[in-house]
Each structure stands twice: as C-alpha cells, then as structure tokens.
Protein backbone atom coordinates (compact mmCIF):
# COMPACT_ATOMS: atom_id res chain seq x y z
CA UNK A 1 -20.98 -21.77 -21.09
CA UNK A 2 -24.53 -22.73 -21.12
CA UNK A 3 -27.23 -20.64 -19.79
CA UNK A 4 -29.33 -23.59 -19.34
CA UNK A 5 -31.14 -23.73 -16.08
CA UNK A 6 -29.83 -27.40 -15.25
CA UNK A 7 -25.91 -26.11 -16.17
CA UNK A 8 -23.44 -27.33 -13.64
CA UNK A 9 -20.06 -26.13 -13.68
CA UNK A 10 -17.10 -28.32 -13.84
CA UNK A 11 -16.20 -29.33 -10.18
CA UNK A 12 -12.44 -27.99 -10.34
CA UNK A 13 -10.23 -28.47 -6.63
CA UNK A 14 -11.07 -24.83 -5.73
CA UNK A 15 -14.85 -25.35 -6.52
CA UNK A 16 -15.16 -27.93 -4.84
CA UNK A 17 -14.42 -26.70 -1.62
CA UNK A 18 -17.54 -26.37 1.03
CA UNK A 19 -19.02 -23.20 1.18
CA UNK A 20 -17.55 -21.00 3.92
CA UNK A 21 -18.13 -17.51 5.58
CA UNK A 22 -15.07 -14.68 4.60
CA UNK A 23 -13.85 -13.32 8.19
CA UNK A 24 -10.95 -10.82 7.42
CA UNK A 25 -7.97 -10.69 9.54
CA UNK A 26 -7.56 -7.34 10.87
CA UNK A 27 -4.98 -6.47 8.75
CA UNK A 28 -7.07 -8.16 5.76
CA UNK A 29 -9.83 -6.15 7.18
CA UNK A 30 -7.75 -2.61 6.89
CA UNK A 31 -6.54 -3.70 3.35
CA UNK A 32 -10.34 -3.85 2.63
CA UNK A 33 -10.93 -0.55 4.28
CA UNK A 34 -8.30 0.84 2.30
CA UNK A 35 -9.37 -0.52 -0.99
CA UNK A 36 -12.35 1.05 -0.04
CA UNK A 37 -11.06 4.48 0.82
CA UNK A 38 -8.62 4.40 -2.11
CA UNK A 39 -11.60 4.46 -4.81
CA UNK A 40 -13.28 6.88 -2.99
CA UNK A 41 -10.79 9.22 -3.06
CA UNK A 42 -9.83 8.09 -6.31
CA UNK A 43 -13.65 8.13 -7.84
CA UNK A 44 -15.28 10.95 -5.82
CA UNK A 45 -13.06 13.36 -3.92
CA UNK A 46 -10.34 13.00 -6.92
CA UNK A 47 -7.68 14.26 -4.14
CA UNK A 48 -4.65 13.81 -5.70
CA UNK A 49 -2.50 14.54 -2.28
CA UNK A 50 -4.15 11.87 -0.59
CA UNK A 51 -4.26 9.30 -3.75
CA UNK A 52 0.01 9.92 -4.04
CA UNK A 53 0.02 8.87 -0.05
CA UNK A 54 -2.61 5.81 -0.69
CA UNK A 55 -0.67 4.66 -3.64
CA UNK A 56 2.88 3.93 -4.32
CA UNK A 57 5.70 5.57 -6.77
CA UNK A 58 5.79 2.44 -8.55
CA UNK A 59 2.13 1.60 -8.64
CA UNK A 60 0.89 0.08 -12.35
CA UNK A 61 -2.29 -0.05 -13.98
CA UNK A 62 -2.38 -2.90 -16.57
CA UNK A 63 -4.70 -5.76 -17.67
CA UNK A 64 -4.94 -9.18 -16.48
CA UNK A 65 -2.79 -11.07 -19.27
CA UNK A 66 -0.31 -7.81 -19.36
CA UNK A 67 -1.36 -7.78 -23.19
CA UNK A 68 -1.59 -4.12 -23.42
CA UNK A 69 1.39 -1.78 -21.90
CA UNK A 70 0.91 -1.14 -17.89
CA UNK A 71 0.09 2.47 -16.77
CA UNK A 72 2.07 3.93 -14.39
CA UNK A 73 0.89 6.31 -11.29
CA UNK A 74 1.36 9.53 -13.39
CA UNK A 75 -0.27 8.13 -16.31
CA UNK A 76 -3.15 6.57 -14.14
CA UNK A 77 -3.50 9.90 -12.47
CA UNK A 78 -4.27 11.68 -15.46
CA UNK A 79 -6.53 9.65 -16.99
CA UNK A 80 -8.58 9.55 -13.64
CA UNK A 81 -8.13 13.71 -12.90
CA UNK A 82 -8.08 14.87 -17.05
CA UNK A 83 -10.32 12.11 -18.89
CA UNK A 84 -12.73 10.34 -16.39
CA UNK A 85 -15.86 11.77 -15.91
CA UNK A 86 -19.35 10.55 -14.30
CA UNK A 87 -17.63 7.54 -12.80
CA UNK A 88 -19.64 4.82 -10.30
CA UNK A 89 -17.98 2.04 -9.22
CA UNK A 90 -19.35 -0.92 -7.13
CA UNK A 91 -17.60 -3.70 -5.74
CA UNK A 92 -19.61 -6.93 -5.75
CA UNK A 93 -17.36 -9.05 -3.13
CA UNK A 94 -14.13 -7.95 -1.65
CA UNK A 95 -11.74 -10.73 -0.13
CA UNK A 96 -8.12 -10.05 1.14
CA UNK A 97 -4.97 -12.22 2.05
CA UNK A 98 -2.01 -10.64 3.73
CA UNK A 99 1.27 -12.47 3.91
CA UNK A 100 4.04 -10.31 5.98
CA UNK A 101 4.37 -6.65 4.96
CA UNK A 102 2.44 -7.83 0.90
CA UNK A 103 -1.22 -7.80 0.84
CA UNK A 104 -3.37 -8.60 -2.08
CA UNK A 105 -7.02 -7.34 -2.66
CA UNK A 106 -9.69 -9.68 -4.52
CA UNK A 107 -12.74 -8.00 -5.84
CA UNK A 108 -15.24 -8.46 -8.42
CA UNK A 109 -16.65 -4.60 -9.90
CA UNK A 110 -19.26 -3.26 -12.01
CA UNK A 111 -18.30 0.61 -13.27
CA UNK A 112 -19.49 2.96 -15.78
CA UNK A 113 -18.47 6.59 -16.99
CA UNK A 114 -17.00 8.43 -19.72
CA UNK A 115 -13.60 8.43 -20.88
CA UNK A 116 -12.44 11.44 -23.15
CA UNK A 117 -16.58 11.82 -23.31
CA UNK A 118 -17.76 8.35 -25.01
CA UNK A 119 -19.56 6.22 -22.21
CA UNK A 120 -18.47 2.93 -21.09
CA UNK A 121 -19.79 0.65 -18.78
CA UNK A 122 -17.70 -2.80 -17.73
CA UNK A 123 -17.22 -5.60 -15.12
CA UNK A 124 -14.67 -8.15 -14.19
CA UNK A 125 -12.18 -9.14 -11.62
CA UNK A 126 -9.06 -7.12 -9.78
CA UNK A 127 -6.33 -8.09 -7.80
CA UNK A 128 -4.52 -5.19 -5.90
CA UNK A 129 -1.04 -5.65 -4.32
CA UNK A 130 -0.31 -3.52 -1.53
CA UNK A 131 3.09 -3.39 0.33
CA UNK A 132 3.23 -2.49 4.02
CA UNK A 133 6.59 0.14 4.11
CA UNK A 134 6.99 1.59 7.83
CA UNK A 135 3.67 0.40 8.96
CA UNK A 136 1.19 2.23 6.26
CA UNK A 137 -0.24 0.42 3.31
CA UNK A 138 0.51 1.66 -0.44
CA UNK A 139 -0.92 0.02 -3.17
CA UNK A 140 1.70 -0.98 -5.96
CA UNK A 141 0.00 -2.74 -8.70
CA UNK A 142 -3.55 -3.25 -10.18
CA UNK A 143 -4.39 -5.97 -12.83
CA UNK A 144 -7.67 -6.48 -14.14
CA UNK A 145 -9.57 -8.62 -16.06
CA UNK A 146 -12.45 -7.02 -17.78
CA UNK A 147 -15.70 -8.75 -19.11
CA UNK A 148 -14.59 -8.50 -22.58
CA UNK A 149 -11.20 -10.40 -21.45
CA UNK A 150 -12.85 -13.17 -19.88
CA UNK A 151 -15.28 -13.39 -22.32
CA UNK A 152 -11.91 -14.33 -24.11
CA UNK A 153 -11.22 -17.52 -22.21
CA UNK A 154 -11.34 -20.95 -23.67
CA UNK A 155 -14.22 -22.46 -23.20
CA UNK A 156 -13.66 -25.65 -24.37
C-alpha cells in the first residue's frame, strides 16, 4: 500500500457504499456495553467471578486465520490473571450486529503491556461472538487479527 498522499484505495462493493452514521439496536447497543464491561473487568478489576458469568464455558481465544492453536477460557484466564501485567486497551470503533439469540462484536484496538515481563504493544481487528442463553449475553469466541497478521495480507 502506498503512503502517497494522492493513494486511493481500490473501490471494492463494501467500500463503495455511502458513508453512513452507526445507530446500534438496543440489543446491538447492550452487546457494545458488554464488550465494554467485559474488558474492564477483564483489564482492570481482573474479577474472575464476574469474567466466568460474562464469558462462556466454551469461550476461545485464537487468531484470525486459526493458524496458531485457540485458547480456551481456563487458558485465557491465566494468561490474563498470572502473565498480563500493565495492560491498556482502547477500542478505536465498536460496531455490533445481532441476529436472534448470536451477536457479533466488531472493533478495531490499540493495547500494550507485558506478558511474562517483556513489553508488547499491538493493534488490529476483533470479532466477538456472543450467544444470548436465557436472556443474558456470554461471549463464546474471540478471533483477532493483529497488525503483524495483516501486515501479512497480499497486497498485490
């Protein structure tokens, strides 16, 4: 991609759409809130009572292209409570699209910390899916695709 000021990107269907102002649904709205709420807790408060009632039994951590093994909520739990440290995480847009009792979060994020004490700092894409089970959200899955994966893409 060229960082040249007159660069246009290719005009793909999606692209080309007219531009258009997000208004959640309210239960896109709640998934938001929750998304919200879940890295909070997650990030901050590292509650792990209220992180096992946010997130499901069968919730996975795993990278975009599932090229590397998924994580699963124990596994995810200890990295976050045991190896994490000095965490910040910012989302830079957060979209949502419900369809029955399956919801699925959109964000782009920025975040930096340690792991096991070395720093790292990285941004990318997520999509959460969250299944609606008795009328509360859990989240079930997490794939991600970090800056160095996209940097991965073809380009040509």
């Amino acid at each position: 991609m060229s960082e040249h000021p007159s660069f246009v990107p290719p005009r793909t269907p999606a692209a080309a759409q007219p531009s258009s102002t997000y208004q959640p649904t309210p239960d896109e709205g709640e998934l938001i809130r929750l998304s919200q709420e879940w890295m909070h807790v997650a990030l901050v408060e590292k509650d792990e009572r209220r992180l096992r009632s946010l997130m499901a039994p069968e919730f996975t951590l795993q990278i975009w292209d599932a090229s590397l093994a998924a994580q699963d909520l124990d596994t995810w739990m200890h990295t976050l409570l045991q190896r994490l440290a000095a965490v910040e995480l910012k989302y830079t847009s957060l979209s949502a699209r419900v369809f029955g009792d399956i919801g699925i979060v959109y964000s782009a994020f920025w975040w930096k910390g340690t792991m096991d004490g070395q720093p790292f700092t990285d941004a990318g894409f997520m999509a959460d899916v969250w299944s609606r089970l008795s009328g509360s959200w859990q989240v079930v899955a997490r794939r991600s695709a970090p800056q160095q994966q996209v940097r991965q893409l073809q380009t040509t």
